[in-house]
Each structure stands twice: as structure tokens, then as C-alpha cells.
PDB file of N, CA and C in Angstrom:
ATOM      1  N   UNK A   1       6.062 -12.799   3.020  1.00  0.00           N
ATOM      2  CA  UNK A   1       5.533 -11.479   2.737  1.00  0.00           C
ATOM      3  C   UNK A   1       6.689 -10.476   2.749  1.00  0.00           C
ATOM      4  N   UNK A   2       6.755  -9.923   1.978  1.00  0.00           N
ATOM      5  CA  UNK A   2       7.580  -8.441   1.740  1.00  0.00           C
ATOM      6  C   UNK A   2       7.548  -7.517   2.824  1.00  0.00           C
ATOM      7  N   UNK A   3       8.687  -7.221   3.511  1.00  0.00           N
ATOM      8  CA  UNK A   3       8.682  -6.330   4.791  1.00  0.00           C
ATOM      9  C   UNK A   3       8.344  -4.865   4.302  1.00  0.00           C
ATOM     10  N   UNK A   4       7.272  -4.283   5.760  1.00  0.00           N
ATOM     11  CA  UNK A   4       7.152  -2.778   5.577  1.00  0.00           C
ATOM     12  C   UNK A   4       7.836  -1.782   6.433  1.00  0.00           C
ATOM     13  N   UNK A   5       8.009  -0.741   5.585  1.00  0.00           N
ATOM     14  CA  UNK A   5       8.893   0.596   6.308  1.00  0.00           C
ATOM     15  C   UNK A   5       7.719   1.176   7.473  1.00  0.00           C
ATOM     16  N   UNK A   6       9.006   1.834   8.319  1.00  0.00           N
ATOM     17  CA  UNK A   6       7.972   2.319   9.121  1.00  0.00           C
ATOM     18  C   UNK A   6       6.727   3.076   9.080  1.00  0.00           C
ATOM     19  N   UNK A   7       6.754   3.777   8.010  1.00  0.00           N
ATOM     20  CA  UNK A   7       5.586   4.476   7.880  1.00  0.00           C
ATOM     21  C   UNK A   7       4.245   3.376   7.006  1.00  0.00           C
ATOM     22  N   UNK A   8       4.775   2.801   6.114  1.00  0.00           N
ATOM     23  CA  UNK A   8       3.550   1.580   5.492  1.00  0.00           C
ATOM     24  C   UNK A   8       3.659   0.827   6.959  1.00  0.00           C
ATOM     25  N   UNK A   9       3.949   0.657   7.967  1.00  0.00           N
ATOM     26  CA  UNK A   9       3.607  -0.091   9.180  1.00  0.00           C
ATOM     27  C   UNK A   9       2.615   0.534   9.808  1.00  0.00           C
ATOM     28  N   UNK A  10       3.070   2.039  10.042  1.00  0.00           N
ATOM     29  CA  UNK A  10       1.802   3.425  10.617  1.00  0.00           C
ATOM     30  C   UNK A  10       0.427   3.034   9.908  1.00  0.00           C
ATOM     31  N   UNK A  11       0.618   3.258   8.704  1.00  0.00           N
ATOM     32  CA  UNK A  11      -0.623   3.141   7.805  1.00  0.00           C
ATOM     33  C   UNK A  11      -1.485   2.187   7.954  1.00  0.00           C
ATOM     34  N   UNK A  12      -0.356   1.074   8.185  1.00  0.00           N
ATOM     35  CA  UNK A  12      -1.521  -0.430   8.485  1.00  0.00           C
ATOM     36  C   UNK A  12      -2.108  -0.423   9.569  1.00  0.00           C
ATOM     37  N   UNK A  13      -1.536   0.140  10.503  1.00  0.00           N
ATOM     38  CA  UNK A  13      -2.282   0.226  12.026  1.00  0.00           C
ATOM     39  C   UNK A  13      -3.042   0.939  12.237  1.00  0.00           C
ATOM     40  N   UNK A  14      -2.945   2.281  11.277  1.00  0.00           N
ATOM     41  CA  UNK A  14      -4.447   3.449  11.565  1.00  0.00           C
ATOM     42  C   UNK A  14      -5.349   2.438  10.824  1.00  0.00           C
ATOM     43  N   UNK A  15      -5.338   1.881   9.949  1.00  0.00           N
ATOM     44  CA  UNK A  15      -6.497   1.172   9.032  1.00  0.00           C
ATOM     45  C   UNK A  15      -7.075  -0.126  10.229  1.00  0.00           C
ATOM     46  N   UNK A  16      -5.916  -0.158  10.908  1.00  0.00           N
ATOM     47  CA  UNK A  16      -6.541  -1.932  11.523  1.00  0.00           C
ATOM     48  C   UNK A  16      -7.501  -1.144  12.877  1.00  0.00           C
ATOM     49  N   UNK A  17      -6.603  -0.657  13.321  1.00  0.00           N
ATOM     50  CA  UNK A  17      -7.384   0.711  14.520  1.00  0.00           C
ATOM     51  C   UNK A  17      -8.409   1.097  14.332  1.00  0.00           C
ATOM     52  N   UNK A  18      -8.750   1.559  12.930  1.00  0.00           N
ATOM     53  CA  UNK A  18      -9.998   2.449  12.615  1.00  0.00           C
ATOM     54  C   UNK A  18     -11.255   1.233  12.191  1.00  0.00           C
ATOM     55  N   UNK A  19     -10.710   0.289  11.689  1.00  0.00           N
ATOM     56  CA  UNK A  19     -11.633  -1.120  11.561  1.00  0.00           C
ATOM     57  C   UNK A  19     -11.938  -1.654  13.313  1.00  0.00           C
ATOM     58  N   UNK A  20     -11.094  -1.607  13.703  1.00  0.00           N
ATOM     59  CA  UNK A  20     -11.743  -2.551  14.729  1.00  0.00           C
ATOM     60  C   UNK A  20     -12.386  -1.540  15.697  1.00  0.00           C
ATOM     61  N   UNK A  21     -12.241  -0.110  15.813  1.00  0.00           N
ATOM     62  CA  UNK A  21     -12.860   0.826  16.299  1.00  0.00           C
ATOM     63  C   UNK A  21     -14.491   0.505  16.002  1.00  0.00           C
ATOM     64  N   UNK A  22     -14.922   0.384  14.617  1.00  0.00           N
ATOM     65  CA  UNK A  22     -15.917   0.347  14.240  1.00  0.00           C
ATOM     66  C   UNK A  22     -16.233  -1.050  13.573  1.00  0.00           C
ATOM     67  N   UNK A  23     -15.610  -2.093  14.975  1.00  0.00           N
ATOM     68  CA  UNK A  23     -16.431  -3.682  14.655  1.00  0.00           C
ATOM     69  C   UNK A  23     -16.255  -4.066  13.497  1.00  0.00           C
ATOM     70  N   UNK A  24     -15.730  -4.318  12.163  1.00  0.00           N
ATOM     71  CA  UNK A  24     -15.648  -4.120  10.973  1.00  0.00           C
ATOM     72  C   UNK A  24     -14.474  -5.136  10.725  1.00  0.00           C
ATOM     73  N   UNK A  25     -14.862  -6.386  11.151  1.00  0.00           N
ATOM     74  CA  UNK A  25     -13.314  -7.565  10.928  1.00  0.00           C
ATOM     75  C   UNK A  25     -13.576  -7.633   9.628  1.00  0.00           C
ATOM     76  N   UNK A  26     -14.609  -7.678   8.362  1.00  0.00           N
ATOM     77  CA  UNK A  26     -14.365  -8.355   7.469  1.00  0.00           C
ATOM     78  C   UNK A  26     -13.576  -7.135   6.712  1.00  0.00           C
ATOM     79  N   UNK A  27     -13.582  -5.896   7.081  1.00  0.00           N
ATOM     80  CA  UNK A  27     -12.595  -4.725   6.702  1.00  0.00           C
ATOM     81  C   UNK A  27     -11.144  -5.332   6.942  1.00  0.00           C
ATOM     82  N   UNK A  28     -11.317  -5.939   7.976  1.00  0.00           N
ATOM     83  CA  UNK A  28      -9.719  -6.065   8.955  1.00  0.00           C
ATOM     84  C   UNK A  28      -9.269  -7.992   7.999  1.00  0.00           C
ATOM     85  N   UNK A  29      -9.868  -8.561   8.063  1.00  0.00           N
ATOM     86  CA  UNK A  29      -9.627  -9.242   6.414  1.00  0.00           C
ATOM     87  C   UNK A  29      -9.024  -9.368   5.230  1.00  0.00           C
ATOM     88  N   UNK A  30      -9.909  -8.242   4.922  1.00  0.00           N
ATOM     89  CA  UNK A  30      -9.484  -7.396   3.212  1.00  0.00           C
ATOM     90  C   UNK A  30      -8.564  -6.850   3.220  1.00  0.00           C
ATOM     91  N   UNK A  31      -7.836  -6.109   4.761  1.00  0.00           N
ATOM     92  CA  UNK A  31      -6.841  -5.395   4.614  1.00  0.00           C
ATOM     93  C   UNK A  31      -5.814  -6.563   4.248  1.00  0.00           C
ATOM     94  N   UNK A  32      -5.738  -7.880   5.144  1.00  0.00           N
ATOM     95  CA  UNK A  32      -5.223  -8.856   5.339  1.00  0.00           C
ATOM     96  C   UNK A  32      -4.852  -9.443   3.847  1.00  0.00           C
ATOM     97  N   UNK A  33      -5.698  -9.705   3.527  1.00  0.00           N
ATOM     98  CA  UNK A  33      -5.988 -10.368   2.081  1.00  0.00           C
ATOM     99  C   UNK A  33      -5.230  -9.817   1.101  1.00  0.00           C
ATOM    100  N   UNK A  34      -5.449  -8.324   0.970  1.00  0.00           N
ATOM    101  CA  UNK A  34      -4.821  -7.388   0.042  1.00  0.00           C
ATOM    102  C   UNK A  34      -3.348  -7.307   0.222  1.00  0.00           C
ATOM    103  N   UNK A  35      -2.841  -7.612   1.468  1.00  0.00           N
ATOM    104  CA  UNK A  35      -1.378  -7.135   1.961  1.00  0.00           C
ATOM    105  C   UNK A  35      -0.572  -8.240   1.314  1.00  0.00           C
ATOM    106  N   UNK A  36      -1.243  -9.983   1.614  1.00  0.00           N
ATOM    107  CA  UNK A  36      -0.869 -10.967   0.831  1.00  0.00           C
ATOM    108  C   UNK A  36      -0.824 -10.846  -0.530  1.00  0.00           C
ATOM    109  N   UNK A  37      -1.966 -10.319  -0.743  1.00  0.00           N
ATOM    110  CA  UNK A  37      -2.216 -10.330  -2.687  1.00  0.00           C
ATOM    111  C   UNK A  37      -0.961  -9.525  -3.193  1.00  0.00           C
ATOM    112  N   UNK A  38      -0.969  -8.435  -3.220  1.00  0.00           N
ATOM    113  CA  UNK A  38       0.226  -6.957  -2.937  1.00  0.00           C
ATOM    114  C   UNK A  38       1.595  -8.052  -3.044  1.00  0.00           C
ATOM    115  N   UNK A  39       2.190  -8.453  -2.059  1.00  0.00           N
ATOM    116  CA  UNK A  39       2.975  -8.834  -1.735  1.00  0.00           C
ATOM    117  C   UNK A  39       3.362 -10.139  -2.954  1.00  0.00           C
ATOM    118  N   UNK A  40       2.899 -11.077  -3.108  1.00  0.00           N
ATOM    119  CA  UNK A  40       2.737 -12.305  -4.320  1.00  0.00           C
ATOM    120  C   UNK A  40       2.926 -11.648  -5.527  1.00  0.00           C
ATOM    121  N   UNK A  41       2.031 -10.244  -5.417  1.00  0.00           N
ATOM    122  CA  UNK A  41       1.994  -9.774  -7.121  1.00  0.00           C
ATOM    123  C   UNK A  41       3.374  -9.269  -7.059  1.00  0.00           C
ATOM    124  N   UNK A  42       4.133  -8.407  -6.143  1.00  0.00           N
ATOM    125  CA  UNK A  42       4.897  -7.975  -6.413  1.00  0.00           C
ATOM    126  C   UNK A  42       5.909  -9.006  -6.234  1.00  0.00           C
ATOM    127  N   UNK A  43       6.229  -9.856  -5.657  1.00  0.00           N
ATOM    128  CA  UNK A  43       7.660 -11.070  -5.645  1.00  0.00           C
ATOM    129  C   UNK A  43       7.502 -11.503  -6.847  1.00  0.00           C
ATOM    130  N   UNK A  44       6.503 -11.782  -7.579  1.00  0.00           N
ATOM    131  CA  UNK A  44       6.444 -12.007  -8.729  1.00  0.00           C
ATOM    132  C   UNK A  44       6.817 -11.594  -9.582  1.00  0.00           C
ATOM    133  N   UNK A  45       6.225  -9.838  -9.833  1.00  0.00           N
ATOM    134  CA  UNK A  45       7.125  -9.378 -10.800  1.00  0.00           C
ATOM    135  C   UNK A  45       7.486  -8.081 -10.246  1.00  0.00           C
ATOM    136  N   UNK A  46       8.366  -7.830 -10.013  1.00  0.00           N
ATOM    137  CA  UNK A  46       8.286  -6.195  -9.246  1.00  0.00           C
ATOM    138  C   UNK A  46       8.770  -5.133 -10.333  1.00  0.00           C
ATOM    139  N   UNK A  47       8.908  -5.809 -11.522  1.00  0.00           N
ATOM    140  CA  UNK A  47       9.137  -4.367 -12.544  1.00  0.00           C
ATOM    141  C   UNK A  47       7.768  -3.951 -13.132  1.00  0.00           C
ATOM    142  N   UNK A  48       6.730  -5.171 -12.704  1.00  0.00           N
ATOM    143  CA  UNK A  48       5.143  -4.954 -12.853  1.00  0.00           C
ATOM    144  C   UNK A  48       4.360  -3.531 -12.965  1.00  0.00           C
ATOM    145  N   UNK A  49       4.945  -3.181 -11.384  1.00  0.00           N
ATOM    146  CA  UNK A  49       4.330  -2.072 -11.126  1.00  0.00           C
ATOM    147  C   UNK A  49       4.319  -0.771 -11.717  1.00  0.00           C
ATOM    148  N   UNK A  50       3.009  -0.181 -11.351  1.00  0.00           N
ATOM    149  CA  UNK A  50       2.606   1.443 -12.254  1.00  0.00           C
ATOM    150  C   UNK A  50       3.809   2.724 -11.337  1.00  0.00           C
ATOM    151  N   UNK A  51       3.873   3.487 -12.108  1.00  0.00           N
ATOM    152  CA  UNK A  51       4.620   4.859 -11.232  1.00  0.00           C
ATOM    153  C   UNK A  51       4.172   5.699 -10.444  1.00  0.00           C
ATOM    154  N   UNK A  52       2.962   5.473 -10.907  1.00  0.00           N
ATOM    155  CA  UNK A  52       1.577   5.880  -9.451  1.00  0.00           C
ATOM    156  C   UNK A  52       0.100   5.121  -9.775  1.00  0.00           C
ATOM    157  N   UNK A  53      -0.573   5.426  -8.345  1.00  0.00           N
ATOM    158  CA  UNK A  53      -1.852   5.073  -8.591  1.00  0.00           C
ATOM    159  C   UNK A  53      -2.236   5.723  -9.750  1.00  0.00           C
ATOM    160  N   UNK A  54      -3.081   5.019 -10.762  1.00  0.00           N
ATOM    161  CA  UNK A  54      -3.676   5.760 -11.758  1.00  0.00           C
ATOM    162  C   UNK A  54      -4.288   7.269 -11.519  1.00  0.00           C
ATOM    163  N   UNK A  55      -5.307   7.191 -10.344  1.00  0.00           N
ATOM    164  CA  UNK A  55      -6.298   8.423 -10.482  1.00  0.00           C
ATOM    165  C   UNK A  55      -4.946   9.734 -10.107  1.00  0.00           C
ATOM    166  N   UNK A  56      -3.653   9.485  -9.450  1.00  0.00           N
ATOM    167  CA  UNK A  56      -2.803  10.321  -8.829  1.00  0.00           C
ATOM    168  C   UNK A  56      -1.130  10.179  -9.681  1.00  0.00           C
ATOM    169  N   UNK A  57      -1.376  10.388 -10.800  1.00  0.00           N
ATOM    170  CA  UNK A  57      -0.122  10.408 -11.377  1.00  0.00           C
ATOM    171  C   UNK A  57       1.041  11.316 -10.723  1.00  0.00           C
ATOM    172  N   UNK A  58       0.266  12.394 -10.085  1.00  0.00           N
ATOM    173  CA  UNK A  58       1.613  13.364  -9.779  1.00  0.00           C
ATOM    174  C   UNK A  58       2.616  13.211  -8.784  1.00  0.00           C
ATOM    175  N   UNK A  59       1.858  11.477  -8.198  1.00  0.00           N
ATOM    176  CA  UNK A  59       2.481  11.388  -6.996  1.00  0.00           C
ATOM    177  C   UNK A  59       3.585  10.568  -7.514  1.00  0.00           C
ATOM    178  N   UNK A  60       4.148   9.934  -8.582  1.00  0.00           N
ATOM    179  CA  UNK A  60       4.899   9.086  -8.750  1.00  0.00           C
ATOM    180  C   UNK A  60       6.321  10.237  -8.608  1.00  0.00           C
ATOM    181  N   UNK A  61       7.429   8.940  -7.729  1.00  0.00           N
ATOM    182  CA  UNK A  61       8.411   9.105  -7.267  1.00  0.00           C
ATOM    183  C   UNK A  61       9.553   8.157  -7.885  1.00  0.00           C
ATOM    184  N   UNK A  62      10.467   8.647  -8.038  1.00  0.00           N
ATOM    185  CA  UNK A  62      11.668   7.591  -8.925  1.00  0.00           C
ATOM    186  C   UNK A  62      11.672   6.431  -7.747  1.00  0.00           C
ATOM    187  N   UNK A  63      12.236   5.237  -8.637  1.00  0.00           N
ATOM    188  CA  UNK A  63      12.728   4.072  -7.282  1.00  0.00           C
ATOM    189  C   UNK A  63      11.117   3.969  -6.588  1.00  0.00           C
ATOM    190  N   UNK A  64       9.960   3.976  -7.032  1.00  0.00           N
ATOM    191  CA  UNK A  64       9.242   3.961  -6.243  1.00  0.00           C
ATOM    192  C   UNK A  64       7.434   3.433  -7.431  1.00  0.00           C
ATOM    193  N   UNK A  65       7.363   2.235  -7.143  1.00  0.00           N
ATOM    194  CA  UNK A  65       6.374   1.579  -7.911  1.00  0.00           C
ATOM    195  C   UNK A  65       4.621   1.411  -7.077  1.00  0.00           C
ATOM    196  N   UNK A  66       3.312   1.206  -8.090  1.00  0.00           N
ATOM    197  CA  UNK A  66       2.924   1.303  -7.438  1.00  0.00           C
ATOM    198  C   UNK A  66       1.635  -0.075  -7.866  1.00  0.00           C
ATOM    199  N   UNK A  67       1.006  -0.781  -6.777  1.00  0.00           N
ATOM    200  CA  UNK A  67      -0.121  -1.948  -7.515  1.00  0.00           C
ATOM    201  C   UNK A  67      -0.937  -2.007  -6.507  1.00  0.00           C
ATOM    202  N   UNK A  68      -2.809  -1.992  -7.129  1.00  0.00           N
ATOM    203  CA  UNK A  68      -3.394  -2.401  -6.693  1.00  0.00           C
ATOM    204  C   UNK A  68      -3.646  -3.735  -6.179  1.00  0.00           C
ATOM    205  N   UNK A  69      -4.121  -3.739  -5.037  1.00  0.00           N
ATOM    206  CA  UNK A  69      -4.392  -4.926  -4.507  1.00  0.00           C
ATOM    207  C   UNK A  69      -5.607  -5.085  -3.544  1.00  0.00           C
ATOM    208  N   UNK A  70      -6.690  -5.435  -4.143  1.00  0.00           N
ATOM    209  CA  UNK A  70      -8.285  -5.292  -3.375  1.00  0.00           C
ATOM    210  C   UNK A  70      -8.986  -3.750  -3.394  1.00  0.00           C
ATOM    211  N   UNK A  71      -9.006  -3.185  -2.657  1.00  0.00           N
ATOM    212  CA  UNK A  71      -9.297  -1.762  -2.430  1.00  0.00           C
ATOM    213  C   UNK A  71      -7.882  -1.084  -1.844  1.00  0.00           C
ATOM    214  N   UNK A  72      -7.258  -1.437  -2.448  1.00  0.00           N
ATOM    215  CA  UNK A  72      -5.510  -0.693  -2.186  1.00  0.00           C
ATOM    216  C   UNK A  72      -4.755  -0.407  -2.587  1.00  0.00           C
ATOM    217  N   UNK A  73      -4.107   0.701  -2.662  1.00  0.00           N
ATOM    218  CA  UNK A  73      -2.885   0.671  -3.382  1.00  0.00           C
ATOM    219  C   UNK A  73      -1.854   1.174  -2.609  1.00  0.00           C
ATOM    220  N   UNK A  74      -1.066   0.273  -3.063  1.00  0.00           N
ATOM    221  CA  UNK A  74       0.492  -0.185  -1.876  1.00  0.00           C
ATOM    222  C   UNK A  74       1.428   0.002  -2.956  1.00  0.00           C
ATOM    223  N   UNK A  75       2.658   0.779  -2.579  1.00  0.00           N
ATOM    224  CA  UNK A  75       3.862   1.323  -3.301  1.00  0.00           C
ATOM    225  C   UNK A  75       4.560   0.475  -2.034  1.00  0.00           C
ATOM    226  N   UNK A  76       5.734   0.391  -3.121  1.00  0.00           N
ATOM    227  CA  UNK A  76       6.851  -0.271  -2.942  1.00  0.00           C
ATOM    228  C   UNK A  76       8.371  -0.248  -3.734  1.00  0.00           C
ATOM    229  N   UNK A  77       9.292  -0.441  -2.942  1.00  0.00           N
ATOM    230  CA  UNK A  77      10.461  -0.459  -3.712  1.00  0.00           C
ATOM    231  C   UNK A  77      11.134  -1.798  -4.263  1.00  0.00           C
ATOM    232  N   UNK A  78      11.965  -1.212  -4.845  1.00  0.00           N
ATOM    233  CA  UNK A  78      12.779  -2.771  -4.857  1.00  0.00           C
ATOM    234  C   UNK A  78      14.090  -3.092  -5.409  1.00  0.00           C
ATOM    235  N   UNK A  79      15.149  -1.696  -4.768  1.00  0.00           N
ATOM    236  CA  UNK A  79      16.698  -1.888  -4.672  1.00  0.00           C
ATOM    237  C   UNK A  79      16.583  -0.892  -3.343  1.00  0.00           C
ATOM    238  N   UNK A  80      17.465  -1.462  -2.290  1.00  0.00           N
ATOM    239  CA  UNK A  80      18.306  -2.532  -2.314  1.00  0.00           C
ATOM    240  C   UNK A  80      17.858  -3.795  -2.587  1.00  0.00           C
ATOM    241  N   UNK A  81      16.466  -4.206  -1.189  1.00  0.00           N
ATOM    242  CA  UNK A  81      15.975  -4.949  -2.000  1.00  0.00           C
ATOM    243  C   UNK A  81      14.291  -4.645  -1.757  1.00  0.00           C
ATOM    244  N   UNK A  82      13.604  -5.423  -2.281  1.00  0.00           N
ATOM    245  CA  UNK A  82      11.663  -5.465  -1.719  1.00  0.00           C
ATOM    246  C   UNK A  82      11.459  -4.684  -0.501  1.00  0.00           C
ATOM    247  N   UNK A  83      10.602  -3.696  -0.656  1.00  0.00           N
ATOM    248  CA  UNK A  83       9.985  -3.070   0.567  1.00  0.00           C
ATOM    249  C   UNK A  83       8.738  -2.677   0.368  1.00  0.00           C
ATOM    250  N   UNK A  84       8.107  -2.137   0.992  1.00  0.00           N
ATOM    251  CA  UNK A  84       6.166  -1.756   0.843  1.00  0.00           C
ATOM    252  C   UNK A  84       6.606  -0.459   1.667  1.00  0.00           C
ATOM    253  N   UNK A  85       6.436   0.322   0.980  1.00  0.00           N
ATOM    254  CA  UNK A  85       6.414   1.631   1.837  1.00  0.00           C
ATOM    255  C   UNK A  85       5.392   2.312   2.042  1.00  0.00           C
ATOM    256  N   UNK A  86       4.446   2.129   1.238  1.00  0.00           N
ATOM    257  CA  UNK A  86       3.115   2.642   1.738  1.00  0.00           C
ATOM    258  C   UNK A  86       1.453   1.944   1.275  1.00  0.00           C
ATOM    259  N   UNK A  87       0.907   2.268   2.294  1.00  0.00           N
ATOM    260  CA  UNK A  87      -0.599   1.342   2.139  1.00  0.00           C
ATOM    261  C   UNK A  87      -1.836   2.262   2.142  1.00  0.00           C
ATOM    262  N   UNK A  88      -2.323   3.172   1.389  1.00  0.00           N
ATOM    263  CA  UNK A  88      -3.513   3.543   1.330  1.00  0.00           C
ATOM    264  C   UNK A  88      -5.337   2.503   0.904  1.00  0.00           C
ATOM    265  N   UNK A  89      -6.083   3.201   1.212  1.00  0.00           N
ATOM    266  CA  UNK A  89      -7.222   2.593   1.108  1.00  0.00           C
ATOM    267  C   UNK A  89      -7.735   3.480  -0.321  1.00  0.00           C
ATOM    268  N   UNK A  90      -8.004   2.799  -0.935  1.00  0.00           N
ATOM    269  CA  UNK A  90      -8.536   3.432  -2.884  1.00  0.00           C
ATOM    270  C   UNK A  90      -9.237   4.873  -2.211  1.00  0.00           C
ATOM    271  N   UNK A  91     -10.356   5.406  -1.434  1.00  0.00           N
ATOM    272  CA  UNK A  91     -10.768   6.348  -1.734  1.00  0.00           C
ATOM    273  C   UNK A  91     -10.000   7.777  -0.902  1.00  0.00           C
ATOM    274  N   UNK A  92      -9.265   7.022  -0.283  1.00  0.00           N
ATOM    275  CA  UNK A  92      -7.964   8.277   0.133  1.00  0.00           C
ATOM    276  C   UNK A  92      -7.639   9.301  -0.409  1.00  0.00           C
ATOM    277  N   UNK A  93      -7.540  10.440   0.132  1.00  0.00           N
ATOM    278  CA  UNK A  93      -7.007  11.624  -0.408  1.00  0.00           C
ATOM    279  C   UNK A  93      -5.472  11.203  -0.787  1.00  0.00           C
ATOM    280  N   UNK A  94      -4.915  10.120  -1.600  1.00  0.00           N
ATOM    281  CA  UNK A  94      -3.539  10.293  -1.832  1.00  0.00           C
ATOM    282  C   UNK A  94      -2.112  10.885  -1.819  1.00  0.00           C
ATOM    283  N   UNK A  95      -2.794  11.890  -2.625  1.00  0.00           N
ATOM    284  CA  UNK A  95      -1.652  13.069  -2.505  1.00  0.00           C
ATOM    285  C   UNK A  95      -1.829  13.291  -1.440  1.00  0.00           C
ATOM    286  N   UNK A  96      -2.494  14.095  -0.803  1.00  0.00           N
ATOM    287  CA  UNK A  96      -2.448  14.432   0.899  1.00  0.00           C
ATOM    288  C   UNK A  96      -1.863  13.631   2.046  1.00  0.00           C
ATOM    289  N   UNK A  97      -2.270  12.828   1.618  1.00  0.00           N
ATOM    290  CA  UNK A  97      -1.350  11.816   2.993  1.00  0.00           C
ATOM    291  C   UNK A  97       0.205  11.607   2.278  1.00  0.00           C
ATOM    292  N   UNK A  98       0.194  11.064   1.033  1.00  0.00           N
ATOM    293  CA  UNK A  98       1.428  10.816   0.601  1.00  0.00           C
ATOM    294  C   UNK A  98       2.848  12.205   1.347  1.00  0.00           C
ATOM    295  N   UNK A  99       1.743  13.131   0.759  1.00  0.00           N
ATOM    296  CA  UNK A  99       2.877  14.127   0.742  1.00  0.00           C
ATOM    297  C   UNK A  99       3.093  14.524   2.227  1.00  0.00           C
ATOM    298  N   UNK A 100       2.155  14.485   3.509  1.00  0.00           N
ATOM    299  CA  UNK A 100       2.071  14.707   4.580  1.00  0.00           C
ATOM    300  C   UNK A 100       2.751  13.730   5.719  1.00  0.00           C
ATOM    301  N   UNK A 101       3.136  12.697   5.052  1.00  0.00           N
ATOM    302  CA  UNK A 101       3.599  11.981   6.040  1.00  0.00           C
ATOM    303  C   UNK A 101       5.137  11.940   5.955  1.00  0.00           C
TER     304      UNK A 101
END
């Protein structure tokens, strides 16, 4: 699996936190599932990826790609080399967190 920056690490833990807060493993799963999927799609092809989530074009950043994976969309880099820098859940305020963190 493709290593995450500290902040796509933050992200995964409010999501795993807020699932298991509210009993919700097959949430805590999907997150699971998606992080693998994410990860395969991108070793695969990492010039694949979009420049932002579709619904949030304004968020696209140079050096900075972006692919769904389950109910997710996970940006990532990939010079120097592969990284996941961030993990939102699809109905996220995007921009808002993007830009806030």
C-alpha cells in the first residue's frame, strides 16, 4: 500500500473514530477496502488520476492528482515518489476541509 502524509493519516483516523464511535464496522471496512482499491489503482497507473474530484474542480493543485475509490476520494502525489495525501468521504464539504487543514 502507498504510504500516507500526516494529514491523509489525521483524516483516516477521524473517519475510523467517527465509525467506531457509532458501531458502524462495515463503514470501518469500506474505509479499508477503498484505501486498498485507491492504492492498486494508483500503483497502477498514477498518471490515471483526475486534477480534482469532479463535483470540486477548484480544488485541483499542481503535483497533486485525484481518484475515486468506493465512497472516496483520495489525492495523491507522485514525485518524489507515491504518497496519499488526503482521504475524504464523497459527501464532504471538500473545499472546506481541503483548504482548512
Amino acid at each position: 500500500m502507498i504510504p500516507f502524509s500526516h494529514r491523509a493519516s489525521k483524516q483516516i483516523t477521524a473517519l475510523v473514530d467517527h465509525y467506531e464511535a457509532r458501531d458502524r464496522p462495515d463503514a470501518f471496512r469500506n474505509l479499508l477496502l477503498a484505501l486498498r482499491e485507491a492504492s492498486a489503482a494508483i500503483e497502477r497507473d498514477p498518471a490515471a488520476g483526475l486534477p480534482a474530484p469532479r463535483p470540486y474542480p477548484q480544488i485541483a493543485r499542481p503535483g497533486l492528482a485525484w481518484v475515486k475509490a468506493g465512497r472516496y476520494w483520495v489525492a495523491y502525489r507522485s514525485r518524489p515518489r507515491l504518497f496519499i495525501v488526503a482521504v475524504f468521504y464523497e459527501s464532504a464539504n471538500i473545499p472546506r476541509r481541503w483548504e482548512n487543514q
